[in-house]
PDB file of N, CA and C in Angstrom:
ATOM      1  N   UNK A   1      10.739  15.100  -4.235  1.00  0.00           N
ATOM      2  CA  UNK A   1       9.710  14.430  -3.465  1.00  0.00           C
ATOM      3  C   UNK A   1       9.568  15.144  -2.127  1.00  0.00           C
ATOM      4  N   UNK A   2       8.336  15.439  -1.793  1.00  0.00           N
ATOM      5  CA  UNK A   2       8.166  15.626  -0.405  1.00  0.00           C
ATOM      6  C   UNK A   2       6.992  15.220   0.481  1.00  0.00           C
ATOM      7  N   UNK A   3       6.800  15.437   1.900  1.00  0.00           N
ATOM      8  CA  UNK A   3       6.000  14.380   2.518  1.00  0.00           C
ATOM      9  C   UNK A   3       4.623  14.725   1.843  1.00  0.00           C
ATOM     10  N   UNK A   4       3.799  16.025   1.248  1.00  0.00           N
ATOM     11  CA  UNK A   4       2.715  15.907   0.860  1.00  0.00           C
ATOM     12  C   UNK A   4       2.535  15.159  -0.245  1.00  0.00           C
ATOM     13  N   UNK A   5       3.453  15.019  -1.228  1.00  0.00           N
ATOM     14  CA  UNK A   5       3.344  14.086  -2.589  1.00  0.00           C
ATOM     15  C   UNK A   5       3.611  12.505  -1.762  1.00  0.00           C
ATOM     16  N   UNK A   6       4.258  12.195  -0.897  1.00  0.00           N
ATOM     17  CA  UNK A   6       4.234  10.847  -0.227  1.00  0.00           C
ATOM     18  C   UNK A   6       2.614  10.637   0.001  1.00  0.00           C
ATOM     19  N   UNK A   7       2.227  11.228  -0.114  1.00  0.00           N
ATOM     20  CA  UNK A   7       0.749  11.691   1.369  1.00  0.00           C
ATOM     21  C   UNK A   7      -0.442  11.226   0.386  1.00  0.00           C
ATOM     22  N   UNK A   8      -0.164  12.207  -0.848  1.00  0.00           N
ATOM     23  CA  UNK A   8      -1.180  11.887  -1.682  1.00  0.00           C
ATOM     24  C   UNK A   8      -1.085  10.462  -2.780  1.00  0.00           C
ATOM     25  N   UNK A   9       0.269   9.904  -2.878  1.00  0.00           N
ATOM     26  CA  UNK A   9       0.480   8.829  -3.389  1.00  0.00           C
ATOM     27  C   UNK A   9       0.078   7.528  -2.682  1.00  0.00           C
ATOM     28  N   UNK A  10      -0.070   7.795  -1.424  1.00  0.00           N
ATOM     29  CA  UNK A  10      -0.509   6.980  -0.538  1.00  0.00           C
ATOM     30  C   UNK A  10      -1.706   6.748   0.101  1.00  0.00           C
ATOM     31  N   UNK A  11      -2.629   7.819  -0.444  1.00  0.00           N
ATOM     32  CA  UNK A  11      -3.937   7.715  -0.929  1.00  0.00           C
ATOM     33  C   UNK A  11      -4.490   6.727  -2.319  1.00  0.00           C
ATOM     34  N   UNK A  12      -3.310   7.525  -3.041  1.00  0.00           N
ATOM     35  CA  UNK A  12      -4.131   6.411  -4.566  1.00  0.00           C
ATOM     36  C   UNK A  12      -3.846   5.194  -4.225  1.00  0.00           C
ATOM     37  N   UNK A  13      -2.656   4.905  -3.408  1.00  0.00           N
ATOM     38  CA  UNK A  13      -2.754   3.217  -3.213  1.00  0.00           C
ATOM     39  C   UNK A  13      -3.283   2.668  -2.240  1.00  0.00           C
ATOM     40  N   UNK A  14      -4.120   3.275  -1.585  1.00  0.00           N
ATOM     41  CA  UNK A  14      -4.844   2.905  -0.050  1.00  0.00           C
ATOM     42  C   UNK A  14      -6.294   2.689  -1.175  1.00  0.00           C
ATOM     43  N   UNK A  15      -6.915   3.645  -1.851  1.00  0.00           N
ATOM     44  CA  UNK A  15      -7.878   3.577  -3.295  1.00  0.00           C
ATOM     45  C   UNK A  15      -7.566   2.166  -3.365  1.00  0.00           C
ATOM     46  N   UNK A  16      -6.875   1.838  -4.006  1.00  0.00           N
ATOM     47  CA  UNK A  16      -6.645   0.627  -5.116  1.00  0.00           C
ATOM     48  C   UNK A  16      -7.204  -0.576  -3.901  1.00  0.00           C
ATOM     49  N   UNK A  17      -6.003  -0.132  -3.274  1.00  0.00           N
ATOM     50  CA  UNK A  17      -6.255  -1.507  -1.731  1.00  0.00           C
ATOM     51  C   UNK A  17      -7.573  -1.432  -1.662  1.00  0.00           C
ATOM     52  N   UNK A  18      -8.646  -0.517  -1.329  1.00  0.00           N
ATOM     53  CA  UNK A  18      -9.672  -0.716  -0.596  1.00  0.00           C
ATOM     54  C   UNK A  18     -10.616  -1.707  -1.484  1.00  0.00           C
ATOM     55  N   UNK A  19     -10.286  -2.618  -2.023  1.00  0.00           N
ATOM     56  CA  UNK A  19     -11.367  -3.701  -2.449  1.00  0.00           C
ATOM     57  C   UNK A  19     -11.024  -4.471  -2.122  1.00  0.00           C
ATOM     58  N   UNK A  20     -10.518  -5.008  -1.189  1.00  0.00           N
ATOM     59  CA  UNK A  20     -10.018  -6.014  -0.293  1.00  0.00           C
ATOM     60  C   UNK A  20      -9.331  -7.376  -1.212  1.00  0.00           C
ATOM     61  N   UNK A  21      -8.376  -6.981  -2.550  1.00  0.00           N
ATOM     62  CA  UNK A  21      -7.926  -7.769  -2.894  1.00  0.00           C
ATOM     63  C   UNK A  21      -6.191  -7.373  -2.627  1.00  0.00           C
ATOM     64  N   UNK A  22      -6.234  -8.795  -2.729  1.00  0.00           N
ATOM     65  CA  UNK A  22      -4.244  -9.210  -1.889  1.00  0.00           C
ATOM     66  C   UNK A  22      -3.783  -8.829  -3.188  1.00  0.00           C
ATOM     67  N   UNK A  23      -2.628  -7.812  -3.383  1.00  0.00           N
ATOM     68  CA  UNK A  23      -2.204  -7.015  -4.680  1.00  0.00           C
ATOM     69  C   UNK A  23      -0.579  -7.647  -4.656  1.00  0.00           C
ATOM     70  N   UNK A  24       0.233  -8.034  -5.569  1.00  0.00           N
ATOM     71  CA  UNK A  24       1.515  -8.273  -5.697  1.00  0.00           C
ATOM     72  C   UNK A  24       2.676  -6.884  -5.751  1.00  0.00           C
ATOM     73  N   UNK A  25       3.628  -6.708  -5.860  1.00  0.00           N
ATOM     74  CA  UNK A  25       3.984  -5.085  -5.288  1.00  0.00           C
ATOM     75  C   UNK A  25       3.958  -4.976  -7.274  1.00  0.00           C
ATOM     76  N   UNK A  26       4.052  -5.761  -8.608  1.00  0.00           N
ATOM     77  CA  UNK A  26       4.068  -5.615  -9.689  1.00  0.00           C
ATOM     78  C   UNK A  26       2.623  -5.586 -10.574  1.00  0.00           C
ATOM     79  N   UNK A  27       1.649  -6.170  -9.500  1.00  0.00           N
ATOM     80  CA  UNK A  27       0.513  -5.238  -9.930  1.00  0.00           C
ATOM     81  C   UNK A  27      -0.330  -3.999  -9.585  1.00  0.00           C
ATOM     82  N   UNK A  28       0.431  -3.803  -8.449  1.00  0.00           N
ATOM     83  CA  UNK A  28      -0.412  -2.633  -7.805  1.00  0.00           C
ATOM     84  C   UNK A  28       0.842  -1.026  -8.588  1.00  0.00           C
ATOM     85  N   UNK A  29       2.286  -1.532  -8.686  1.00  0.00           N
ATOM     86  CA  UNK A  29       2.545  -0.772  -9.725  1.00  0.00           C
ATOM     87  C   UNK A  29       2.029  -0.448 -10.812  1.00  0.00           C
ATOM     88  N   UNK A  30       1.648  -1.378 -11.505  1.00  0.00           N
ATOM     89  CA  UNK A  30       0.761  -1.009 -12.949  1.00  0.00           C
ATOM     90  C   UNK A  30      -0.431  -0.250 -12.625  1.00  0.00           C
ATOM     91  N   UNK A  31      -1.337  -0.680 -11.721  1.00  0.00           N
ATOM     92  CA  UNK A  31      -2.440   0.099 -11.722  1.00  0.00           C
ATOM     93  C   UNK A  31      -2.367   1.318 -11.313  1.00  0.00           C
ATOM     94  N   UNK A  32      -1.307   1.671 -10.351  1.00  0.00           N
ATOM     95  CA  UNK A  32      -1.776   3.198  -9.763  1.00  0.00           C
ATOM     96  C   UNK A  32      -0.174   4.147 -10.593  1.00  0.00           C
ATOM     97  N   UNK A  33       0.393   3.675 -11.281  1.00  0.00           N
ATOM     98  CA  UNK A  33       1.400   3.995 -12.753  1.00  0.00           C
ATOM     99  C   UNK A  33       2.551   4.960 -11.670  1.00  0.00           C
ATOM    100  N   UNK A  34       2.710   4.827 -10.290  1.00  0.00           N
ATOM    101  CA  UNK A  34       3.998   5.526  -9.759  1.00  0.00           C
ATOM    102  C   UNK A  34       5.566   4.519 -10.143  1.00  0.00           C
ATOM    103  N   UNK A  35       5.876   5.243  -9.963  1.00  0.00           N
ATOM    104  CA  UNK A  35       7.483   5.035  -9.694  1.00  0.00           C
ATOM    105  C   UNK A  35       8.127   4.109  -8.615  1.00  0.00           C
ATOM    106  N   UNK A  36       9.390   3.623  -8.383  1.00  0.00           N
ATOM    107  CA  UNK A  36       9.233   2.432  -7.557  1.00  0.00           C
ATOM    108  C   UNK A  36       9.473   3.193  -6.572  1.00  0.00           C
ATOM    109  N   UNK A  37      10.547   4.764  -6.636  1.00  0.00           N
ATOM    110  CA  UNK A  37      10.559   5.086  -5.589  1.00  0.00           C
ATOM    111  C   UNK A  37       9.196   5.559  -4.872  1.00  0.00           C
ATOM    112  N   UNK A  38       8.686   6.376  -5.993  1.00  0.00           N
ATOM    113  CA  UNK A  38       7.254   7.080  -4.854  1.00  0.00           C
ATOM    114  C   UNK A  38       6.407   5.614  -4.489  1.00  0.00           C
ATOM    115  N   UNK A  39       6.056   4.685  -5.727  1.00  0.00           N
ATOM    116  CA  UNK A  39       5.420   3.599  -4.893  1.00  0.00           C
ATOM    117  C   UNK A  39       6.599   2.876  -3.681  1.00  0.00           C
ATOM    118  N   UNK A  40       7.288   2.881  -3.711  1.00  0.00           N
ATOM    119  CA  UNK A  40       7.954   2.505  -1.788  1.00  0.00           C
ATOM    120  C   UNK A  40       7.395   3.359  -0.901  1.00  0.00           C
ATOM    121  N   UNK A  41       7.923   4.516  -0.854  1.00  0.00           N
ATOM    122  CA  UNK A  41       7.701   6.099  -0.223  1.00  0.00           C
ATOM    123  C   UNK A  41       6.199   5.746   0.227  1.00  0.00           C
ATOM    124  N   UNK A  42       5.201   5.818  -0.586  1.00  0.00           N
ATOM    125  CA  UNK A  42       3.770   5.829  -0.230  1.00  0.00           C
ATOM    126  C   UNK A  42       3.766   3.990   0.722  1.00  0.00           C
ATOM    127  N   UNK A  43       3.957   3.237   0.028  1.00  0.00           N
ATOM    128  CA  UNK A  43       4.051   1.972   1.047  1.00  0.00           C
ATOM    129  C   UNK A  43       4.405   1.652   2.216  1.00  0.00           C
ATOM    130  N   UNK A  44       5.489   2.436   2.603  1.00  0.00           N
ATOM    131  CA  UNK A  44       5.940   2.679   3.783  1.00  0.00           C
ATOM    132  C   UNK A  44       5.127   3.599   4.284  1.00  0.00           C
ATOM    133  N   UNK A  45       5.046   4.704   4.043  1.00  0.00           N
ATOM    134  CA  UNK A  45       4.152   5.406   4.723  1.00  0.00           C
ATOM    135  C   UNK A  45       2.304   4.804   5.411  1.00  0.00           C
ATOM    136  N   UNK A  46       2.002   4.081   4.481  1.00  0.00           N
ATOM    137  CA  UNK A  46       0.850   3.308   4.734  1.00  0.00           C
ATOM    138  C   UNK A  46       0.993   1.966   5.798  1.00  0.00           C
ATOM    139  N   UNK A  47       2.001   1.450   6.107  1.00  0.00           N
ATOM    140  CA  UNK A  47       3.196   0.756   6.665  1.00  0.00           C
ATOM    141  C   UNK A  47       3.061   1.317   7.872  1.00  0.00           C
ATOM    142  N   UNK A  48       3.425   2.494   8.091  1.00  0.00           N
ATOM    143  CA  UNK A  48       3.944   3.432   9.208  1.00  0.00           C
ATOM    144  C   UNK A  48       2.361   3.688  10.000  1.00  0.00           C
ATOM    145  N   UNK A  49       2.042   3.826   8.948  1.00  0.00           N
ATOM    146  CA  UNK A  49      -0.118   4.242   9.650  1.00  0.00           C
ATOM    147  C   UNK A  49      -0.502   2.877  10.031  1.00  0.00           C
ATOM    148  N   UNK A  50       0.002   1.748  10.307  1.00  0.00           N
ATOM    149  CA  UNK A  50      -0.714   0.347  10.101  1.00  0.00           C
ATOM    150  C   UNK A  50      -1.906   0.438   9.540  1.00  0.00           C
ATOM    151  N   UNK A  51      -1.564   0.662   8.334  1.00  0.00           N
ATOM    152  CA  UNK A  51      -2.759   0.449   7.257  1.00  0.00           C
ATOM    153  C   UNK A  51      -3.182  -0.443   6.256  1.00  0.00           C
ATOM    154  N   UNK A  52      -1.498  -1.227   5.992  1.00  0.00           N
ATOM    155  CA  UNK A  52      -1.575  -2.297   5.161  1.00  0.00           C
ATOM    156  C   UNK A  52      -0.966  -3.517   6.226  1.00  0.00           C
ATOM    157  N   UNK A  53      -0.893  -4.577   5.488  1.00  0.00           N
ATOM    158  CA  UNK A  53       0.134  -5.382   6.027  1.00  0.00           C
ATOM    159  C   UNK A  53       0.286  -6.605   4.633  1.00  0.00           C
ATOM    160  N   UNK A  54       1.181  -7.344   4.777  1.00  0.00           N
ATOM    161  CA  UNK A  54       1.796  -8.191   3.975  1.00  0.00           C
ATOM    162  C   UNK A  54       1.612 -10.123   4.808  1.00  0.00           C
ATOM    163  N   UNK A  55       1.850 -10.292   3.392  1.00  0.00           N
ATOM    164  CA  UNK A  55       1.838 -11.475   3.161  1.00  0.00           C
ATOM    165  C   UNK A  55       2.731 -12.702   2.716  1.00  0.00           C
ATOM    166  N   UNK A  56       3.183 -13.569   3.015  1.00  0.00           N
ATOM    167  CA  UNK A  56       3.865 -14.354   1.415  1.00  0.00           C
ATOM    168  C   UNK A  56       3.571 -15.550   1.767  1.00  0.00           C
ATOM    169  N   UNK A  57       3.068 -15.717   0.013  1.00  0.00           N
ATOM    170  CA  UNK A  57       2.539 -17.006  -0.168  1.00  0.00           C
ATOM    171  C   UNK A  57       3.065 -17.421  -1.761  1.00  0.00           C
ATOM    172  N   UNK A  58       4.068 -18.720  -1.751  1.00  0.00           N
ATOM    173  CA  UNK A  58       4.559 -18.995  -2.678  1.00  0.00           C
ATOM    174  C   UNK A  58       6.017 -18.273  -3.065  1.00  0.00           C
ATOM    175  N   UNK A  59       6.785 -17.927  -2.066  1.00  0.00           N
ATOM    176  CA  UNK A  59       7.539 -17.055  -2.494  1.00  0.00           C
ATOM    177  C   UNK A  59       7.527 -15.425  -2.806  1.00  0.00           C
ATOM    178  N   UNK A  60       6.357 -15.003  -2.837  1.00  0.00           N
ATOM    179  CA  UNK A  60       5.768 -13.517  -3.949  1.00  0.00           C
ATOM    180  C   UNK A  60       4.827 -13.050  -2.428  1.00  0.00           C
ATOM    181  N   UNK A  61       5.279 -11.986  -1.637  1.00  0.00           N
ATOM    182  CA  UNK A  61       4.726 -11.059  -1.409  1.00  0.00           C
ATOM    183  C   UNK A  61       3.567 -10.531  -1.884  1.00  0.00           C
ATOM    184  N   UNK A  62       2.304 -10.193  -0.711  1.00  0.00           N
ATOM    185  CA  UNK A  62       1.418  -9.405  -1.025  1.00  0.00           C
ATOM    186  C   UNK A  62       0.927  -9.012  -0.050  1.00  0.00           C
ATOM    187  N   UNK A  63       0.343  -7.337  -0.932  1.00  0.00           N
ATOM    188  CA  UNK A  63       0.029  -6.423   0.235  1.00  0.00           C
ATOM    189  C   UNK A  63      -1.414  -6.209   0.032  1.00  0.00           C
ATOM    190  N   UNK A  64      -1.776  -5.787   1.211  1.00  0.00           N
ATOM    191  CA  UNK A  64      -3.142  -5.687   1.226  1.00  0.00           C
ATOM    192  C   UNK A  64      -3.747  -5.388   2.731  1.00  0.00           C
ATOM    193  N   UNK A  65      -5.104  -4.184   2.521  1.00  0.00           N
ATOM    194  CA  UNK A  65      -5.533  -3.719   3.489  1.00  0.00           C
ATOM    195  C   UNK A  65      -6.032  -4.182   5.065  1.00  0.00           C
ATOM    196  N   UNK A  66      -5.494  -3.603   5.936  1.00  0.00           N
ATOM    197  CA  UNK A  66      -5.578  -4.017   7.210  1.00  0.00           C
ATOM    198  C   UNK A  66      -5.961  -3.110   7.805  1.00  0.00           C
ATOM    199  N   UNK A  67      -7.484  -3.923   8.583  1.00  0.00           N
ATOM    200  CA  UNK A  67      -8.451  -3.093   9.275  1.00  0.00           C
ATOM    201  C   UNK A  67      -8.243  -3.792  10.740  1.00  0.00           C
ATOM    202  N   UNK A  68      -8.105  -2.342  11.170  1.00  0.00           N
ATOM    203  CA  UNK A  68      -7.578  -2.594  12.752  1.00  0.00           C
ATOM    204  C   UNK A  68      -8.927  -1.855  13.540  1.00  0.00           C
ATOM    205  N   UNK A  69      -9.560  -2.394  14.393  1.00  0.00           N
ATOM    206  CA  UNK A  69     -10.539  -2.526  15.321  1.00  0.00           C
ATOM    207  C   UNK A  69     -10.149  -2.313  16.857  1.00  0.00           C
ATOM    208  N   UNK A  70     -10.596  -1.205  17.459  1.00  0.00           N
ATOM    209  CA  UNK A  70     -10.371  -0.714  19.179  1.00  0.00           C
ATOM    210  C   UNK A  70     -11.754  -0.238  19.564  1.00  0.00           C
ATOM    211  N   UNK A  71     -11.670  -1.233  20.960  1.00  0.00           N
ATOM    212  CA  UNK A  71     -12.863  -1.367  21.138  1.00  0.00           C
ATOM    213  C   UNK A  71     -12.548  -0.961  22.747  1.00  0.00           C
ATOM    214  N   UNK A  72     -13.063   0.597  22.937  1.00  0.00           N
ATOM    215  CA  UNK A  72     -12.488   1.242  24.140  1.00  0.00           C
ATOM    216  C   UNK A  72     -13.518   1.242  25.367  1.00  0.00           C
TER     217      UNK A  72
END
Protein backbone atom coordinates (compact mmCIF):
# COMPACT_ATOMS: atom_id res chain seq x y z
CA UNK A 1 0.00 0.00 0.00
CA UNK A 2 1.05 3.43 -0.58
CA UNK A 3 -0.22 7.03 -0.16
CA UNK A 4 -1.23 7.23 -4.01
CA UNK A 5 -3.37 3.91 -3.84
CA UNK A 6 -4.78 5.51 -0.33
CA UNK A 7 -5.47 8.62 -2.61
CA UNK A 8 -7.24 6.93 -5.27
CA UNK A 9 -9.30 4.61 -2.95
CA UNK A 10 -10.45 7.57 -1.39
CA UNK A 11 -11.79 8.93 -4.36
CA UNK A 12 -14.01 5.86 -5.14
CA UNK A 13 -15.43 6.34 -1.72
CA UNK A 14 -15.84 10.13 -1.72
CA UNK A 15 -17.87 8.81 -5.51
CA UNK A 16 -20.10 6.61 -3.60
CA UNK A 17 -20.59 9.34 -0.69
CA UNK A 18 -21.43 12.03 -3.08
CA UNK A 19 -25.25 11.24 -3.18
CA UNK A 20 -25.74 12.44 0.01
CA UNK A 21 -26.80 9.14 1.48
CA UNK A 22 -25.71 8.18 5.29
CA UNK A 23 -23.72 4.75 4.27
CA UNK A 24 -23.06 2.02 7.19
CA UNK A 25 -19.10 1.17 7.13
CA UNK A 26 -20.78 -2.70 5.77
CA UNK A 27 -22.43 -1.14 2.99
CA UNK A 28 -20.21 1.17 1.62
CA UNK A 29 -17.74 -1.95 1.77
CA UNK A 30 -19.83 -3.87 -0.59
CA UNK A 31 -20.27 -1.22 -2.99
CA UNK A 32 -16.87 0.17 -3.63
CA UNK A 33 -15.45 -4.00 -3.10
CA UNK A 34 -11.97 -2.68 -1.05
CA UNK A 35 -10.50 -4.35 1.68
CA UNK A 36 -11.02 -3.37 5.31
CA UNK A 37 -7.62 -2.30 5.40
CA UNK A 38 -7.56 -0.02 2.20
CA UNK A 39 -11.31 0.84 3.03
CA UNK A 40 -9.92 2.28 6.67
CA UNK A 41 -6.73 3.78 4.94
CA UNK A 42 -9.02 5.72 2.38
CA UNK A 43 -11.56 6.67 5.42
CA UNK A 44 -9.19 8.12 7.38
CA UNK A 45 -7.69 9.83 4.87
CA UNK A 46 -11.09 11.46 3.86
CA UNK A 47 -11.31 11.97 7.79
CA UNK A 48 -8.04 13.82 7.69
CA UNK A 49 -9.40 16.22 4.58
CA UNK A 50 -12.68 16.89 6.70
CA UNK A 51 -14.52 15.43 4.10
CA UNK A 52 -16.71 13.01 5.75
CA UNK A 53 -18.01 12.91 9.14
CA UNK A 54 -19.97 10.29 11.17
CA UNK A 55 -22.81 9.55 12.87
CA UNK A 56 -24.55 7.02 15.32
CA UNK A 57 -27.83 6.29 15.38
CA UNK A 58 -29.09 3.10 16.98
CA UNK A 59 -25.92 1.79 17.94
CA UNK A 60 -24.47 1.42 14.00
CA UNK A 61 -22.31 4.15 12.80
CA UNK A 62 -22.62 6.13 9.66
CA UNK A 63 -20.61 7.92 7.40
CA UNK A 64 -21.40 10.36 5.16
CA UNK A 65 -20.42 13.51 3.21
CA UNK A 66 -19.58 16.77 4.84
CA UNK A 67 -19.75 19.99 3.11
CA UNK A 68 -17.86 22.58 4.79
CA UNK A 69 -18.60 26.28 3.72
CA UNK A 70 -15.93 29.55 4.27
CA UNK A 71 -17.18 32.49 3.72
CA UNK A 72 -14.01 34.92 3.59
Amino acid sequence: MNKNLIGLNAGKVWQLLNNNKRWSYSELKEAVGLSDRDLNAAIGWLAREDKIDFETEGGNDRLFLCVNVYIG
